[in-house]
Protein backbone atom coordinates (compact mmCIF):
# COMPACT_ATOMS: atom_id res chain seq x y z
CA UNK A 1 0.33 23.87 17.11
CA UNK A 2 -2.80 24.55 15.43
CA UNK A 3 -1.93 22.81 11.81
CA UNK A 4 0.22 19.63 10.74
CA UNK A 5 1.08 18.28 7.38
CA UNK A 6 2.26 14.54 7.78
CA UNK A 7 2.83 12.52 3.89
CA UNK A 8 1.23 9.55 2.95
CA UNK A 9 3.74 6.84 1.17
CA UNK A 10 2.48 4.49 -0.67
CA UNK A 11 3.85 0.70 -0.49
CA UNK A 12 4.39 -2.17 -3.00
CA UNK A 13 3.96 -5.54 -2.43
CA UNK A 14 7.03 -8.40 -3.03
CA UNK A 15 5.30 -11.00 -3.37
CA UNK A 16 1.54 -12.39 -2.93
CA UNK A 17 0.66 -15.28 -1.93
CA UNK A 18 -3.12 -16.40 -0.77
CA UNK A 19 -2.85 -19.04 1.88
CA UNK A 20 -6.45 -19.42 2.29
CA UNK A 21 -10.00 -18.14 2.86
CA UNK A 22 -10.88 -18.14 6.37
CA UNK A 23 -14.55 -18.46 7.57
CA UNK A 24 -14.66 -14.33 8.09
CA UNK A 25 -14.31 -14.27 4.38
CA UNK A 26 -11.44 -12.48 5.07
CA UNK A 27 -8.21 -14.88 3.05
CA UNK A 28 -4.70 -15.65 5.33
CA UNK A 29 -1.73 -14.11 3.26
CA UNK A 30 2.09 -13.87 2.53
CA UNK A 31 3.25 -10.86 1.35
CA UNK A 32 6.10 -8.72 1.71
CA UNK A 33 5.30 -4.71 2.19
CA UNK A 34 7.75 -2.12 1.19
CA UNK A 35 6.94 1.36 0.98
CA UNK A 36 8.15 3.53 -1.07
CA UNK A 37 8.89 7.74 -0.97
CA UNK A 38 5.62 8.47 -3.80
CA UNK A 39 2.82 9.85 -1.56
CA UNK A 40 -0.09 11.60 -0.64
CA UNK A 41 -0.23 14.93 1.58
CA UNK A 42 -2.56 15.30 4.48
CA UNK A 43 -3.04 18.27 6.31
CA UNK A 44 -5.06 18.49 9.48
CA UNK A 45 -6.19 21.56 11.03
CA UNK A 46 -8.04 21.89 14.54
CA UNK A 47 -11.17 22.92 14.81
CA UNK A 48 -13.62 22.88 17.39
CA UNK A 49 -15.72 19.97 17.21
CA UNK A 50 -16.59 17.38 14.42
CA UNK A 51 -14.70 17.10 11.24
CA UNK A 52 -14.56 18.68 7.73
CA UNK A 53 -12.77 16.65 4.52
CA UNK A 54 -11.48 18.01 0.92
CA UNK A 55 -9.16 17.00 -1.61
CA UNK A 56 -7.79 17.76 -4.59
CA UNK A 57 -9.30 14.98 -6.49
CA UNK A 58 -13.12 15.38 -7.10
CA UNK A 59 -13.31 11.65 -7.04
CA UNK A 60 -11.95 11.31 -3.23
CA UNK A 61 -15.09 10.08 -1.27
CA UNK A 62 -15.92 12.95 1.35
CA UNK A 63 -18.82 10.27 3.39
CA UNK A 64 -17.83 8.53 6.39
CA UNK A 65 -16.47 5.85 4.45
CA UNK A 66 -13.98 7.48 4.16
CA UNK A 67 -10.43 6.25 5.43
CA UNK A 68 -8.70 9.68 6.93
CA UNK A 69 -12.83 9.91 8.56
CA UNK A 70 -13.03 6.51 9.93
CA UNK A 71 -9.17 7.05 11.34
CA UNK A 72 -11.01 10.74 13.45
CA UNK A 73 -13.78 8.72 14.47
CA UNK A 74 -11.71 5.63 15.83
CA UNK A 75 -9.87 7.89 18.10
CA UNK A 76 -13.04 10.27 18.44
CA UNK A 77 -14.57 6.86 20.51
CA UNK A 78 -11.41 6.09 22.13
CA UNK A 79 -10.49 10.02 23.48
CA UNK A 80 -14.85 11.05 23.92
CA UNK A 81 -13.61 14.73 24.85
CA UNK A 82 -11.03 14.93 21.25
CA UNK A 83 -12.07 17.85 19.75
CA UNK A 84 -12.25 18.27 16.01
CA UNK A 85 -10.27 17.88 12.97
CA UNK A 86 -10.16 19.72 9.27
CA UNK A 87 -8.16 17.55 6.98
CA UNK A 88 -7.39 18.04 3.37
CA UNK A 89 -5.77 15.29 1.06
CA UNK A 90 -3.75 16.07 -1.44
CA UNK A 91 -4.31 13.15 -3.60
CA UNK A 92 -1.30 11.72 -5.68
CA UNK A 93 -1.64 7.90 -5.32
CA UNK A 94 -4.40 6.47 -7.69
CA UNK A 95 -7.45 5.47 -5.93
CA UNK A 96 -7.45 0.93 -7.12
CA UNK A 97 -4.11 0.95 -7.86
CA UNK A 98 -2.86 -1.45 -5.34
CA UNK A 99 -0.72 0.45 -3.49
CA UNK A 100 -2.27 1.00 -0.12
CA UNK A 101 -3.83 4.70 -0.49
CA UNK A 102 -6.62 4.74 1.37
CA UNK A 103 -4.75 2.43 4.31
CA UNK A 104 -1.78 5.33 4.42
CA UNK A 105 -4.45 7.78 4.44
CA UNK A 106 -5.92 6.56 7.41
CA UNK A 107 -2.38 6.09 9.25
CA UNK A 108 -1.38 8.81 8.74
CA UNK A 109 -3.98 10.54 9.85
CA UNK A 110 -3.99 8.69 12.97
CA UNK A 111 -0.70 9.50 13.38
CA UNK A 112 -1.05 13.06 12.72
CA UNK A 113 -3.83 13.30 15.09
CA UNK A 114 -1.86 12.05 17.48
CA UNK A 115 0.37 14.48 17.45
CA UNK A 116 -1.30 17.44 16.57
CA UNK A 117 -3.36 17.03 19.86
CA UNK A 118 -0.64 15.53 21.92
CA UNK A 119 -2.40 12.44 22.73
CA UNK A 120 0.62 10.91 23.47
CA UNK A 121 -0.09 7.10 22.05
CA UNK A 122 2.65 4.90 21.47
CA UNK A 123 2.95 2.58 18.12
CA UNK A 124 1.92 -0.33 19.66
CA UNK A 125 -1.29 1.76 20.31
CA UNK A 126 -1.22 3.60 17.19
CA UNK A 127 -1.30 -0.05 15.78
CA UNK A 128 -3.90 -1.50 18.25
CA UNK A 129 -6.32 1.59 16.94
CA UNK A 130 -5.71 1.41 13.51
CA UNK A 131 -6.17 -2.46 12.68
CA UNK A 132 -10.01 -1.61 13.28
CA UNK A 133 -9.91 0.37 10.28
CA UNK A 134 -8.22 -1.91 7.46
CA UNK A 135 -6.16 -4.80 7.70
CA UNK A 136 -3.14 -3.04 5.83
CA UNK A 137 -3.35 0.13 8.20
CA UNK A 138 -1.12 -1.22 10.74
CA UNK A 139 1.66 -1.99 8.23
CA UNK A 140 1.67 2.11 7.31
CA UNK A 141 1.92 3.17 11.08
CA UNK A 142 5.74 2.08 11.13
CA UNK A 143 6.42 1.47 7.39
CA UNK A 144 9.54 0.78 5.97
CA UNK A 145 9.59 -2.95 4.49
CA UNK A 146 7.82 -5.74 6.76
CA UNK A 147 6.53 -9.57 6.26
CA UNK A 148 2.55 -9.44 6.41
CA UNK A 149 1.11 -12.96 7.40
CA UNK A 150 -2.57 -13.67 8.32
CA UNK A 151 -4.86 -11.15 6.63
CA UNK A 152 -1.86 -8.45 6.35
CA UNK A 153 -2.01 -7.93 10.03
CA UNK A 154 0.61 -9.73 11.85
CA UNK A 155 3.75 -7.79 10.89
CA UNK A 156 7.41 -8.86 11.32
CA UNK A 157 10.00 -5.70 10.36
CA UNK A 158 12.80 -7.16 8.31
CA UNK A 159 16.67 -5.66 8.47
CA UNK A 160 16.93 -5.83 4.43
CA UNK A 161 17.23 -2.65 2.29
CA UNK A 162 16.71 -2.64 -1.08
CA UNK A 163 19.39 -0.69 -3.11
CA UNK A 164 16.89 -0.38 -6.72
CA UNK A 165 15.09 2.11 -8.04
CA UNK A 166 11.55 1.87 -8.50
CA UNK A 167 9.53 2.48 -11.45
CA UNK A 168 5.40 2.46 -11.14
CA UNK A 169 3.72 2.28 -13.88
CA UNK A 170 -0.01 2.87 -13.66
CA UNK A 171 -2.22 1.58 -16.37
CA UNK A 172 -5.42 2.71 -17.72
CA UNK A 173 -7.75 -0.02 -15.83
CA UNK A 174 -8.53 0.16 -12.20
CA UNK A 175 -8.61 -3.42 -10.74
CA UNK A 176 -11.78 -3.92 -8.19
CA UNK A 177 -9.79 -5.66 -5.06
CA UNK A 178 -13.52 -7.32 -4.49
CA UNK A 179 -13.39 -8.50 -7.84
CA UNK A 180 -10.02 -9.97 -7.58
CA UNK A 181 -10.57 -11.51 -4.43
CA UNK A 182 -14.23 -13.01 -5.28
CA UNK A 183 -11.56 -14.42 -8.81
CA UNK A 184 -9.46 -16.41 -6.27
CA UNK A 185 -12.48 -17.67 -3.80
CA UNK A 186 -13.01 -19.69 -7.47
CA UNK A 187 -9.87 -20.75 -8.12
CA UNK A 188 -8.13 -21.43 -4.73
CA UNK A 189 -5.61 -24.07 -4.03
CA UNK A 190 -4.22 -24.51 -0.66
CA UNK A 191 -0.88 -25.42 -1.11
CA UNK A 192 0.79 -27.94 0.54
CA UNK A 193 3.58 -25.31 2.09
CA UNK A 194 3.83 -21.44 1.25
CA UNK A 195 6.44 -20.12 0.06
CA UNK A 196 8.19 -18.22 3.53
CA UNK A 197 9.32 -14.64 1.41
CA UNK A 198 10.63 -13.42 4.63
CA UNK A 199 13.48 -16.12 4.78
CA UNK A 200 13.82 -15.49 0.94
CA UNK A 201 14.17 -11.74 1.18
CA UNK A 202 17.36 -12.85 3.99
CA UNK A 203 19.44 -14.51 1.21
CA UNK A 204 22.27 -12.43 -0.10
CA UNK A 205 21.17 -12.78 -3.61
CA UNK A 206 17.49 -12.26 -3.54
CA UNK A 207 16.17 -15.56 -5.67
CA UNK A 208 12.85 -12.67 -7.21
CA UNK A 209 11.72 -15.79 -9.37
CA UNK A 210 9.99 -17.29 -6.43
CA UNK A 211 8.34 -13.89 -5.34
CA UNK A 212 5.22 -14.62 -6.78
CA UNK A 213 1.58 -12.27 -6.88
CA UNK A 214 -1.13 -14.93 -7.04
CA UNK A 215 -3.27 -12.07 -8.49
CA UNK A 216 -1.62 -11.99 -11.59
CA UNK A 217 -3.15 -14.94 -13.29
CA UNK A 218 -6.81 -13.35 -12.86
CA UNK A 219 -5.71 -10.10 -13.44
CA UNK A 220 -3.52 -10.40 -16.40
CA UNK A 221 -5.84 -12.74 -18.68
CA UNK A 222 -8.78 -10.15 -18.31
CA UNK A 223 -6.41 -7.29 -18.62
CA UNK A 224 -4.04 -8.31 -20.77
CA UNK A 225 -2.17 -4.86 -21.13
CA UNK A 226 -1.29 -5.00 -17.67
CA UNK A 227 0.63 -8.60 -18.42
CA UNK A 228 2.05 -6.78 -21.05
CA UNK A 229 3.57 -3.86 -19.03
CA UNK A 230 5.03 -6.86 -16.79
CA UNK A 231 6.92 -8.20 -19.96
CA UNK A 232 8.16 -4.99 -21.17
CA UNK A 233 9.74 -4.19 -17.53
CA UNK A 234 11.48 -7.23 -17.58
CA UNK A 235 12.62 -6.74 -20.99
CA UNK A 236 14.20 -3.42 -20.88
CA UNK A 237 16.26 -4.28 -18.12
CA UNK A 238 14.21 -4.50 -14.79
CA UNK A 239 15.70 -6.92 -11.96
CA UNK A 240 12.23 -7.90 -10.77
CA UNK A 241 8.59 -6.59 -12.55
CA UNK A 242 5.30 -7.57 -10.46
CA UNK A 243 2.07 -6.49 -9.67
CA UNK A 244 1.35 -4.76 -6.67
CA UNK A 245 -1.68 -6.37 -4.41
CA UNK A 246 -4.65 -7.29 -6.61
CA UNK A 247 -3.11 -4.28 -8.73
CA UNK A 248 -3.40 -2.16 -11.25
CA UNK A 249 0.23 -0.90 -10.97
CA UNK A 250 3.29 -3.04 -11.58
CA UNK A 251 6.42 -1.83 -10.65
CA UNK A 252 9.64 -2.80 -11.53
CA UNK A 253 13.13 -2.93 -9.66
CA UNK A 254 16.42 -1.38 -11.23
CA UNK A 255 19.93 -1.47 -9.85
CA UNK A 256 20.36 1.79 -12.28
CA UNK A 257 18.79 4.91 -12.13
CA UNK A 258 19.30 5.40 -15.50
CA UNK A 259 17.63 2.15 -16.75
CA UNK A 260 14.59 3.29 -14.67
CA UNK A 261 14.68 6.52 -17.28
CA UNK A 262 14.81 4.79 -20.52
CA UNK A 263 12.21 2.33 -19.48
CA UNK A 264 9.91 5.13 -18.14
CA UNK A 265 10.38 6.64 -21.48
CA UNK A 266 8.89 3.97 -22.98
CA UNK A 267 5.69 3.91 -21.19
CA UNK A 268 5.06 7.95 -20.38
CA UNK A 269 3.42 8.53 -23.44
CA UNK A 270 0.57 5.92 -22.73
CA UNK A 271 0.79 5.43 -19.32
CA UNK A 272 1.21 7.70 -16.09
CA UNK A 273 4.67 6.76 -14.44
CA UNK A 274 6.44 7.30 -11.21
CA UNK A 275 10.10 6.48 -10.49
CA UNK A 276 10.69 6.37 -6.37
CA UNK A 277 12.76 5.04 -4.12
CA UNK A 278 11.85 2.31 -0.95
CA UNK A 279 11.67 3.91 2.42
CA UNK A 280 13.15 2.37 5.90
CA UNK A 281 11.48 1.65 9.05
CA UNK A 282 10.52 5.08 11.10
């Protein structure tokens, strides 16, 4: 096998809570992950030595910043004698939108990798490798829907399904996750006990009112048209409406597929919309 093409989901996040900044700078969270079928295609190709990037998207950083680069060089130090790797991404998921792009990138080009080359890792070591990368890269090496604690790293796969469908609807700002982050270093309260969303997410009738995104507040009073898409979800019919991570996107949950359509057909004219589905556990 001389070529692979492996997708890249996105994921959503139900629920955000910031525990804490720890004295890494880095802040303790609790989230819950779910990723959903909307993604991003990689292809890799071998070649002899090195590696080459494109993308459809003119925007897609090609330096070694990049995350499908960093994921080749991570294993490149690991395996010395890997040879090299030509990948192109075929970019769907909105670079700042809070979905986890760049992290699936990098997974799944890990995993890809892996087996293009027959390395023969396992996911514990796919996981080990990729947590050097970003702290939500682990979550995308298994996927599915799983509770993220400490800085998004320690991962607990949860049983639940969620029967909706999913609408994402991407606004016209990009939110800066530095930005958002640097927002709640000013404003952070350490509560006295954080809400556990795993144990919530176990309750036959899912109470979504206490699935809160701490980024929200920040996000919504300088972009107030992003509160507003919020409203209108919950308005016309959504079960749940939140942002994802420090956003742009907010997403809302349907138990009909045909509420998802007339509420999409109220934003498509000013917004870019997707309506998915959530993915299981590989």
């Amino acid at each position: 096998m001389k070529i692979l093409t492996v997708n890249s989901y996105a994921k959503i996040n139900i629920g955000l809570k910031i525990i804490n900044q720890r004295i890494d700078s880095y802040h303790n969270i609790e989230t819950v992950f779910q990723e959903v079928q909307f993604h991003d295609i990689i292809t890799i190709k071998k070649i002899n030595e090195g590696y080459k990037i494109s993308s459809n998207n003119v925007d897609f950083p090609m330096e070694s910043s990049n995350t499908c680069v960093q994921a080749y060089l991570r294993l490149k130090k690991e395996f010395p004698k890997l040879k090299g790797v030509k990948i192109h991404i075929n970019k769907n998921i909105p670079m700042g939108s809070g979905l986890g792009g760049g992290s699936s990138n990098a997974a799944s080009t890990i995993i890809g990798i892996n087996n293009l080359y027959d390395i023969g890792l396992t996911t514990p070591q796919l996981k080990n490798i990729s947590q050097d990368i970003g702290a939500d890269v682990p979550f995308f090496i298994e996927g599915g829907i799983q509770h993220g604690q400490g800085i998004g790293d320690k991962l607990t796969p949860l049983k639940i399904k969620l029967p909706y469908t999913i609408l994402l609807v991407f606004p016209n700002n990009t939110v800066n996750t530095r930005w958002a982050y640097s927002q709640i270093r000013n404003k952070l309260e350490i509560p006295i006990k954080a809400v556990n969303f795993a144990d919530l997410m176990e309750k036959e009738m899912i109470p979504f009112q206490l699935f809160e995104n701490d980024f929200e507040k920040i996000v919504f009073s300088t972009y107030p048209e992003i509160g507003l898409i919020k409203s209108k979800l919950l308005k016309n019919n959504a079960r749940f409406a939140s942002l994802s991570g420090s956003g742009s996107t907010v997403f809302g949950f349907f138990n009909d597929e045909a509420d998802a359509i007339s509420a999409e057909l109220l934003f498509s004219k000013s917004f870019k919309t997707i309506i998915t589905q959530s993915l299981s556990s590989r």
